[in-house]
N, C-alpha and C. Protein backbone atom coordinates (compact mmCIF):
# COMPACT_ATOMS: atom_id res chain seq x y z
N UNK A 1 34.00 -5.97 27.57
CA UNK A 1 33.46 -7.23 27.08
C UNK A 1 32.32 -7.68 28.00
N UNK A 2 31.54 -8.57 27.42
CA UNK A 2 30.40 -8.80 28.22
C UNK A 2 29.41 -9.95 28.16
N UNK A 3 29.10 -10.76 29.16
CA UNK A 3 29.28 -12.43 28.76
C UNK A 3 27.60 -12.52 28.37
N UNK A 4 27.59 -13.56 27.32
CA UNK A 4 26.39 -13.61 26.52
C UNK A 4 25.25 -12.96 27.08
N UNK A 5 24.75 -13.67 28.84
CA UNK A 5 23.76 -12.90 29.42
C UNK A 5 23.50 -11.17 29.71
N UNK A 6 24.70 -10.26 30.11
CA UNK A 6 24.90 -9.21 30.10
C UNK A 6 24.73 -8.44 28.23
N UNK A 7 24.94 -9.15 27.41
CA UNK A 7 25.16 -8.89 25.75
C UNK A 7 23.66 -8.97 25.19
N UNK A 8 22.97 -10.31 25.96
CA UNK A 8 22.07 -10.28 25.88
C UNK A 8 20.46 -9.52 26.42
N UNK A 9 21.03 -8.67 27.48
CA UNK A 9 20.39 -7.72 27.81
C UNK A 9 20.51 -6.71 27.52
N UNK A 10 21.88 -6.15 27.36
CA UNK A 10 21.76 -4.86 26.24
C UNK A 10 21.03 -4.75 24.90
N UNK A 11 21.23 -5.83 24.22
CA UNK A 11 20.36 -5.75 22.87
C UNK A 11 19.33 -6.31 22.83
N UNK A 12 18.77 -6.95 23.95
CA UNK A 12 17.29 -7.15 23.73
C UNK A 12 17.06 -8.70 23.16
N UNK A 13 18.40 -9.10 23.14
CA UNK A 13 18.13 -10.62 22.39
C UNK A 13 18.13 -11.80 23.62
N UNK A 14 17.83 -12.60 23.18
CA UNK A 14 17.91 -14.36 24.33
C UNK A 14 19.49 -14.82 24.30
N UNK A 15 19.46 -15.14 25.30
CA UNK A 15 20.84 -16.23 25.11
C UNK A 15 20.67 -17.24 24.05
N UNK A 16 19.33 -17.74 23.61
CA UNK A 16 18.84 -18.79 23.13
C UNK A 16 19.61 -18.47 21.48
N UNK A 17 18.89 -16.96 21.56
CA UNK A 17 19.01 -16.64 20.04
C UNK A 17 20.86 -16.38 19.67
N UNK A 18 21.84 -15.79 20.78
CA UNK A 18 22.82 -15.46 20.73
C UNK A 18 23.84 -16.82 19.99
N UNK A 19 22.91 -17.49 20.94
CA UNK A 19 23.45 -19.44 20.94
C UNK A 19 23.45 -19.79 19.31
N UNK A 20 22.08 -19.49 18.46
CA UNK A 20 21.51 -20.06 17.37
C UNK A 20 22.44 -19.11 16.24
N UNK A 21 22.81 -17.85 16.66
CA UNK A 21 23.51 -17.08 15.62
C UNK A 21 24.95 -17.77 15.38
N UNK A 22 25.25 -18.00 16.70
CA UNK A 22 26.85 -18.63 16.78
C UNK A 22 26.40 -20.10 16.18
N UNK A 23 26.07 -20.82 15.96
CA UNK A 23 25.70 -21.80 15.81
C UNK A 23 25.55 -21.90 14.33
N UNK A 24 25.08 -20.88 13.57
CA UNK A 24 24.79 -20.37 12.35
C UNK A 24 26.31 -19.78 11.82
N UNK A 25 27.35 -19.39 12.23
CA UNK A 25 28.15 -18.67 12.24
C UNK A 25 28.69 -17.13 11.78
N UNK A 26 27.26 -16.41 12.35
CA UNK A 26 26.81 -15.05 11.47
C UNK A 26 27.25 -14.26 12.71
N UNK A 27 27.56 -14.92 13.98
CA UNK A 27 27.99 -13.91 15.28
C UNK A 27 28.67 -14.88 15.89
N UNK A 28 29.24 -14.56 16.46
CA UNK A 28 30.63 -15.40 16.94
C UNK A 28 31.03 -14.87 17.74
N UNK A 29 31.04 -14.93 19.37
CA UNK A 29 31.65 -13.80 20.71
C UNK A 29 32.84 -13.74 20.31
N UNK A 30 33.60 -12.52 20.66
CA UNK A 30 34.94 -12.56 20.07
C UNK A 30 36.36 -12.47 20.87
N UNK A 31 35.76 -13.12 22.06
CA UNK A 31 36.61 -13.76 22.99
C UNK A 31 35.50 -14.84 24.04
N UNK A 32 36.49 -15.72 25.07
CA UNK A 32 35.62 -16.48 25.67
C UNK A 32 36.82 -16.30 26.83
N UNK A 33 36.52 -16.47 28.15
CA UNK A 33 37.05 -16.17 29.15
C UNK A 33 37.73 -17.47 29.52
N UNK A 34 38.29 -17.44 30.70
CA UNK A 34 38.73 -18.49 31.44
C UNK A 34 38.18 -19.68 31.63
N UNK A 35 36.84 -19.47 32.22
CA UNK A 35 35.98 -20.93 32.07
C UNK A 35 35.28 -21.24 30.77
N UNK A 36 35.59 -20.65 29.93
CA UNK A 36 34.67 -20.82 28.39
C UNK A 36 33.98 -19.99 28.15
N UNK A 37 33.54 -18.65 28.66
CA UNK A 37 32.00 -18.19 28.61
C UNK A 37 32.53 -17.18 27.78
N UNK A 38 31.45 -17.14 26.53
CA UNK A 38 31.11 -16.37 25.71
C UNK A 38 31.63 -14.67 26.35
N UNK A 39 32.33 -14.08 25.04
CA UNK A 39 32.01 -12.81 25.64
C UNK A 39 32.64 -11.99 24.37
N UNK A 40 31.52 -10.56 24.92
CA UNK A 40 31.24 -9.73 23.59
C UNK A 40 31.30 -8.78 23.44
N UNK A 41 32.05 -7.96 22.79
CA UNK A 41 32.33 -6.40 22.51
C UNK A 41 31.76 -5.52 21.70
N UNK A 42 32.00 -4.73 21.65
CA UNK A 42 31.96 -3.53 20.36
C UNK A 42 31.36 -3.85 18.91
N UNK A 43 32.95 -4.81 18.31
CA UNK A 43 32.73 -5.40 16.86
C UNK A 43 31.45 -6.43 16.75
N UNK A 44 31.64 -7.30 17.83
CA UNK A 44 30.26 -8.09 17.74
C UNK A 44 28.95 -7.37 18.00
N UNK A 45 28.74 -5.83 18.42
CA UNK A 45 27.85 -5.25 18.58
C UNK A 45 27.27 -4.56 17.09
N UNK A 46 28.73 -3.75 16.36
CA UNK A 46 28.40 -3.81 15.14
C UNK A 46 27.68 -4.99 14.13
N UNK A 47 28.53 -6.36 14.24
CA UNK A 47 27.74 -7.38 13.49
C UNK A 47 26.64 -7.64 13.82
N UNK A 48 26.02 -7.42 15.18
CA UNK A 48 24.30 -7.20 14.98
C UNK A 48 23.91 -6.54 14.37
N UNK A 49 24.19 -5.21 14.40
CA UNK A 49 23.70 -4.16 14.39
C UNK A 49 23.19 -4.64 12.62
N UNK A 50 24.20 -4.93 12.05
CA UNK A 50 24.09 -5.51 10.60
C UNK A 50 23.19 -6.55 10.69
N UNK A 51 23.33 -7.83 11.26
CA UNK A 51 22.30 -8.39 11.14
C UNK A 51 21.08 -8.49 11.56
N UNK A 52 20.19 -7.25 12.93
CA UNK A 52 19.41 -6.80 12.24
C UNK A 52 18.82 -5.78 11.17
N UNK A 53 19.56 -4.87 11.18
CA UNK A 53 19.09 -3.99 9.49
C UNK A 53 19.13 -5.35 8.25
N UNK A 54 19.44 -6.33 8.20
CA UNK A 54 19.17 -6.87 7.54
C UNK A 54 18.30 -8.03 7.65
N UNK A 55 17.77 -8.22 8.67
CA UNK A 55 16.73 -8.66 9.24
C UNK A 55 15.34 -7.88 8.57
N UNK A 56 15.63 -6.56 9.21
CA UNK A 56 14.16 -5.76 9.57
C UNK A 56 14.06 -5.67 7.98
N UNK A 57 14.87 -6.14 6.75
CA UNK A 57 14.34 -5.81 5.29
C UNK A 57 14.02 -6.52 4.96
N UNK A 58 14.09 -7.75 5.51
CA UNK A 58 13.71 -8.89 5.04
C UNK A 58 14.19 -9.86 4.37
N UNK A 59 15.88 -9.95 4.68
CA UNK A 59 16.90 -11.06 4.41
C UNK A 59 16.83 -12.05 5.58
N UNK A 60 16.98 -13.73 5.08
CA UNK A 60 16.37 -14.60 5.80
C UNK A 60 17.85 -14.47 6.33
N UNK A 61 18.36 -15.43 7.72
CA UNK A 61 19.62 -15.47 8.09
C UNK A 61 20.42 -16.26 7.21
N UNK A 62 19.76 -16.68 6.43
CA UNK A 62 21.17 -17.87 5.57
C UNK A 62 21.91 -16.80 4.71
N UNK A 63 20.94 -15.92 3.99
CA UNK A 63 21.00 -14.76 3.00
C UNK A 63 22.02 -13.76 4.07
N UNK A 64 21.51 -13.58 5.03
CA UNK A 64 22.66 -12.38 5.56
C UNK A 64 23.67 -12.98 5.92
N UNK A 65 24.22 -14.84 6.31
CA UNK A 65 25.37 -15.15 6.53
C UNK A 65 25.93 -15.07 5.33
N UNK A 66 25.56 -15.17 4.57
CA UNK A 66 26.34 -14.85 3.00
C UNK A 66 26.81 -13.84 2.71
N UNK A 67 26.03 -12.89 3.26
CA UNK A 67 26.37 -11.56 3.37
C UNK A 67 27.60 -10.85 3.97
N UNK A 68 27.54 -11.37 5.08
CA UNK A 68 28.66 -11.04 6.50
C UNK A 68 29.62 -11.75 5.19
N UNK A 69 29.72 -13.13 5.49
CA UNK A 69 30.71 -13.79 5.00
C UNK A 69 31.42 -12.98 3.55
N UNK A 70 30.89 -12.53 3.15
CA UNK A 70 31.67 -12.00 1.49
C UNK A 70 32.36 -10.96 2.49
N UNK A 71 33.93 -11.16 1.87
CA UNK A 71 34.53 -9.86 2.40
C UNK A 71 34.39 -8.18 1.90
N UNK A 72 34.09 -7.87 0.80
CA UNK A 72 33.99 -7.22 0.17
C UNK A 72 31.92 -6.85 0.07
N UNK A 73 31.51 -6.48 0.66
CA UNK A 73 30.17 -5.86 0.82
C UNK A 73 30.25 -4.49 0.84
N UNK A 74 29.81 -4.19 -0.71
CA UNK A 74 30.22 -2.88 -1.08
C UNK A 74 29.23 -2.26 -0.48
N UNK A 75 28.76 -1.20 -1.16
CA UNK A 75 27.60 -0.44 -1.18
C UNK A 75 26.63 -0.62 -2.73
N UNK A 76 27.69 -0.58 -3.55
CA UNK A 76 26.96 -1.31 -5.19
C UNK A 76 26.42 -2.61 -4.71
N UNK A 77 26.83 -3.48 -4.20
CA UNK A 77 26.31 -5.02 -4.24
C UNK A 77 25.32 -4.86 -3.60
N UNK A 78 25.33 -4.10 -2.42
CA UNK A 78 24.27 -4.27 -1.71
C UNK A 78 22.87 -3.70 -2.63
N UNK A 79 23.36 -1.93 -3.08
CA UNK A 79 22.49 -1.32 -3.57
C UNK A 79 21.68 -2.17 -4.77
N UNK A 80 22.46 -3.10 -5.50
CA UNK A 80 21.70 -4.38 -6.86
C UNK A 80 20.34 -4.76 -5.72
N UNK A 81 20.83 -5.50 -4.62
CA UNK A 81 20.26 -6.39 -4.04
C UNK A 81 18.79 -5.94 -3.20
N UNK A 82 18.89 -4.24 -2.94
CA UNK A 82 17.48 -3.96 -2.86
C UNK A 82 16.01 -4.24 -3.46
N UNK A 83 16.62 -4.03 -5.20
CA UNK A 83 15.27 -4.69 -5.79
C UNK A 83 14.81 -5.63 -5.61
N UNK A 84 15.78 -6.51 -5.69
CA UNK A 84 15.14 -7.98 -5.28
C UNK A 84 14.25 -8.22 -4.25
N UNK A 85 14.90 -7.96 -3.27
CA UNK A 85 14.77 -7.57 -1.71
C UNK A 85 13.34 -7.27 -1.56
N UNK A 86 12.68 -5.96 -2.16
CA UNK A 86 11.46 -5.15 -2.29
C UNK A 86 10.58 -6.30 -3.06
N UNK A 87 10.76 -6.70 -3.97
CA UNK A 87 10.04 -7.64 -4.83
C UNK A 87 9.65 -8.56 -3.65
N UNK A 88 10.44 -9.45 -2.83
CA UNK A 88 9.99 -9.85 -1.96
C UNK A 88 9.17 -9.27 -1.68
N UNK A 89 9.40 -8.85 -0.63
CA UNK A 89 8.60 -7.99 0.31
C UNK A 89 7.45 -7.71 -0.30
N UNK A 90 7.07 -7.05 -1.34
CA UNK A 90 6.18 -6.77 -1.86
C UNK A 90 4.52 -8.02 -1.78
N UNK A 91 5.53 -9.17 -2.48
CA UNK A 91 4.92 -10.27 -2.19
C UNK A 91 4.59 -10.79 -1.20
N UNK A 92 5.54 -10.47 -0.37
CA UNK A 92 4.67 -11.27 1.08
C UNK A 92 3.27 -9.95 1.41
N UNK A 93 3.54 -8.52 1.11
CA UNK A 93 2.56 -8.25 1.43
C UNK A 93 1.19 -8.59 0.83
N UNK A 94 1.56 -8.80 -0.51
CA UNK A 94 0.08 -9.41 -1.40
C UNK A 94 -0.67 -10.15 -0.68
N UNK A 95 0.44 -11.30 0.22
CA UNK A 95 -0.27 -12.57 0.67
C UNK A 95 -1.00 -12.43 1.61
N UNK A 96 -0.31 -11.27 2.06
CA UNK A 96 -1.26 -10.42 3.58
C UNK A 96 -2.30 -10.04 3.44
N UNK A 97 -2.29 -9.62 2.38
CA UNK A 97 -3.57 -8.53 2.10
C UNK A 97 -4.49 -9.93 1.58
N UNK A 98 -4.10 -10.40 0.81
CA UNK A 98 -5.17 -11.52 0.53
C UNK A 98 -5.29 -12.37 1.47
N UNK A 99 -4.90 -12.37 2.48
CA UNK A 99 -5.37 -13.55 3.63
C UNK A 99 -6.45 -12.39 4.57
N UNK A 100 -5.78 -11.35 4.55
CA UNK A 100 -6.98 -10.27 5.67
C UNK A 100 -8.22 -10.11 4.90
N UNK A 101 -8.45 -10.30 3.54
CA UNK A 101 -9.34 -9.99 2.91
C UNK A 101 -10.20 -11.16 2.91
N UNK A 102 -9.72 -12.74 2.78
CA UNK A 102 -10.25 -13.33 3.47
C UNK A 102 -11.29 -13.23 4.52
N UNK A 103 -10.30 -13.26 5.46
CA UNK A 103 -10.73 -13.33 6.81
C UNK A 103 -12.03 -12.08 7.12
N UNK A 104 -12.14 -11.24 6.20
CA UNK A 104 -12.83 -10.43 6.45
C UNK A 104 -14.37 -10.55 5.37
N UNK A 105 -13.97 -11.54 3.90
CA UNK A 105 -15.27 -11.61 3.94
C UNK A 105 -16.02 -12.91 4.48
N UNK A 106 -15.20 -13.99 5.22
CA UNK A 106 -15.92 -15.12 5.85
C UNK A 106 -16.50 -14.38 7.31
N UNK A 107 -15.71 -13.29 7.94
CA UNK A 107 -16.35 -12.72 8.93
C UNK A 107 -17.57 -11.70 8.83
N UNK A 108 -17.41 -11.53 7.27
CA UNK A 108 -18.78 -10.46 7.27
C UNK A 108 -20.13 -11.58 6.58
N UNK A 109 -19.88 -12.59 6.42
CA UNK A 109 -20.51 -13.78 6.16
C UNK A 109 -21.12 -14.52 7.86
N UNK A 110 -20.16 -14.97 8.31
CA UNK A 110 -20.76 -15.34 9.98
C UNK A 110 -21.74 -14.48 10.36
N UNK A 111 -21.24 -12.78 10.31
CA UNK A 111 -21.91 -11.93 11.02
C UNK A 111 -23.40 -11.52 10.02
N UNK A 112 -23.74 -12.32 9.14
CA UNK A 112 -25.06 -12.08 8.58
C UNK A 112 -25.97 -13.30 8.50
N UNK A 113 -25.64 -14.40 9.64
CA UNK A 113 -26.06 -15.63 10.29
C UNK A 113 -25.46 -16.58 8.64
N UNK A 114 -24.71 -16.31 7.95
CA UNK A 114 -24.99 -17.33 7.08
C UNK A 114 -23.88 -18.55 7.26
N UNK A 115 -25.36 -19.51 7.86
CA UNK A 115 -24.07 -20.71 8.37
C UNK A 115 -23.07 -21.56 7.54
N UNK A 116 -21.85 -21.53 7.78
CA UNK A 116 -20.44 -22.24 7.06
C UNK A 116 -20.28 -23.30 8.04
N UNK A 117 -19.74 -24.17 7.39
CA UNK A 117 -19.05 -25.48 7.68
C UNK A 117 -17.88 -25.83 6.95
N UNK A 118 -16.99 -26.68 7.57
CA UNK A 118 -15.47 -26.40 6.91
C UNK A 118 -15.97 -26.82 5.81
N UNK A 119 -16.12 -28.04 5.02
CA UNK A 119 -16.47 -27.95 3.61
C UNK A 119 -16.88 -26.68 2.48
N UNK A 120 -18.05 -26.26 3.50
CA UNK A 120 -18.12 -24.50 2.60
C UNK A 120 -16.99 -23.76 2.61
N UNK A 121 -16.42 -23.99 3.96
CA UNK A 121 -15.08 -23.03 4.09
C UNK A 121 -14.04 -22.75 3.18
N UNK A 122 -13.76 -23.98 3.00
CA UNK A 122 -12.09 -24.38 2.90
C UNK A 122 -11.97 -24.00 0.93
N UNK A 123 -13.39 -23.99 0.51
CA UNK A 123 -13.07 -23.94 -0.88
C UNK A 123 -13.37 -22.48 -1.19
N UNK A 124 -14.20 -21.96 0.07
CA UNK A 124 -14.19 -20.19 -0.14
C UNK A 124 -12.71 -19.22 -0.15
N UNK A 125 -11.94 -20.00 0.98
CA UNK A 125 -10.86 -19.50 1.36
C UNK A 125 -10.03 -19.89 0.46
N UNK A 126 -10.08 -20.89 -0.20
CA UNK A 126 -9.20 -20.95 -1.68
C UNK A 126 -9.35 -20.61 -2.57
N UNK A 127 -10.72 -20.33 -3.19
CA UNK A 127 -11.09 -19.51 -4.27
C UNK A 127 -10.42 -17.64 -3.68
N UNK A 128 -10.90 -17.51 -2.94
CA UNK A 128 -10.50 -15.97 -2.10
C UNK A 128 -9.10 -16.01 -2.42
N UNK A 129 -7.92 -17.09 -1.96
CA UNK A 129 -6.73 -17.08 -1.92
C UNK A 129 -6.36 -16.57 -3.93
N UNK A 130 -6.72 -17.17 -4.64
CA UNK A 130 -6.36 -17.58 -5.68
C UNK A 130 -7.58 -16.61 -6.95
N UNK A 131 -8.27 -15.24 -6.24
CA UNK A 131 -8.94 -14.54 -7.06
C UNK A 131 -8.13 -13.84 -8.02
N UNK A 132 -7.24 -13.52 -7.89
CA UNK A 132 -6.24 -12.91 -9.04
C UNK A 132 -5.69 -13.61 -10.23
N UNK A 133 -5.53 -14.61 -9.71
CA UNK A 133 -4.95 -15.81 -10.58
C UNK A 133 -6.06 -15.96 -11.51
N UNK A 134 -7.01 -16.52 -10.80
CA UNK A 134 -8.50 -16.42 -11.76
C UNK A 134 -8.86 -15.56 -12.66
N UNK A 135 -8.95 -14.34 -12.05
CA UNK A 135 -9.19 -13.47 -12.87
C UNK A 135 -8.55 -13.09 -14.62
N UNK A 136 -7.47 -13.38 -13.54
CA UNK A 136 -5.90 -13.03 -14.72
C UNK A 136 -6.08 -14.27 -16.17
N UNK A 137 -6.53 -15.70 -16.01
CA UNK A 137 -6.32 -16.67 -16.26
C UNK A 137 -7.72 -16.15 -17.24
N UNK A 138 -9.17 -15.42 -16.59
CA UNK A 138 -10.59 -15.44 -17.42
C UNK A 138 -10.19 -14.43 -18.29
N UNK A 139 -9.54 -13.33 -18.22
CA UNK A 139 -8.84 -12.58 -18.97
C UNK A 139 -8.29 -13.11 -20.50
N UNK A 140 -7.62 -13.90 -20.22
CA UNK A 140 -6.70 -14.59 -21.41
C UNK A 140 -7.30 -15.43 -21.94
């Protein structure tokens, strides 16, 4: 067993964050010693281990305490819950790509002296944000 700080150096996490999981009730030390202090084994090493793989896919923590919490987390339930999952994901990358694309034609704009001011800005970067929509919308 091994008290939050020692737990927390094996896996790379903060006490801060160890604090906020227990707090959340998605990790829970699974004993506490004599004077109170947190402390953590094996099984609680597994329940990271789960909550980050379900991290790194992109389940928020409320979504993976739901998760932990159902006793029964098959492999079917989970396997439904990929699509969804990806659909996310997918989307946040859109937003990425349309914010770098941005940023890249107001920077190839600066770099050909053509002077902007937030007023010019702010309605370039929203038209930019919202070119698909447009498009989609002149379409129909």
């Amino acid at each position: 067993m091994y008290t939050i700080g020692k737990f927390g150096e094996k896996t790379g996490l903060s006490r801060r964050t160890l604090r906020f999981y227990e707090e959340l009730g998605i990790l829970l030390p699974g004993e506490r010693n004599e004077s109170g202090h947190r402390l953590y084994g094996l099984k609680e090493l597994a329940i990271l281990q789960r909550i980050q793989s379900l991290k790194f896919i992109g389940y928020s923590l409320q979504e993976i305490k739901k998760i932990l919490s159902t006793e029964e987390i098959t492999l079917e339930t989970f396997t439904k819950s990929l699509p969804i999952q990806r659909k996310i994901l997918v989307h946040k990358r859109e937003e990425l790509d349309r914010a770098i694309s941005a940023i890249d034609r107001v920077h190839h704009l600066l770099q050909n002296d053509i002077p902007l001011d937030w007023n010019a800005l702010i309605p370039l970067l929203y038209s930019i944000e919202f070119e698909d929509e447009q498009m989609d919308w002149i379409k129909e």
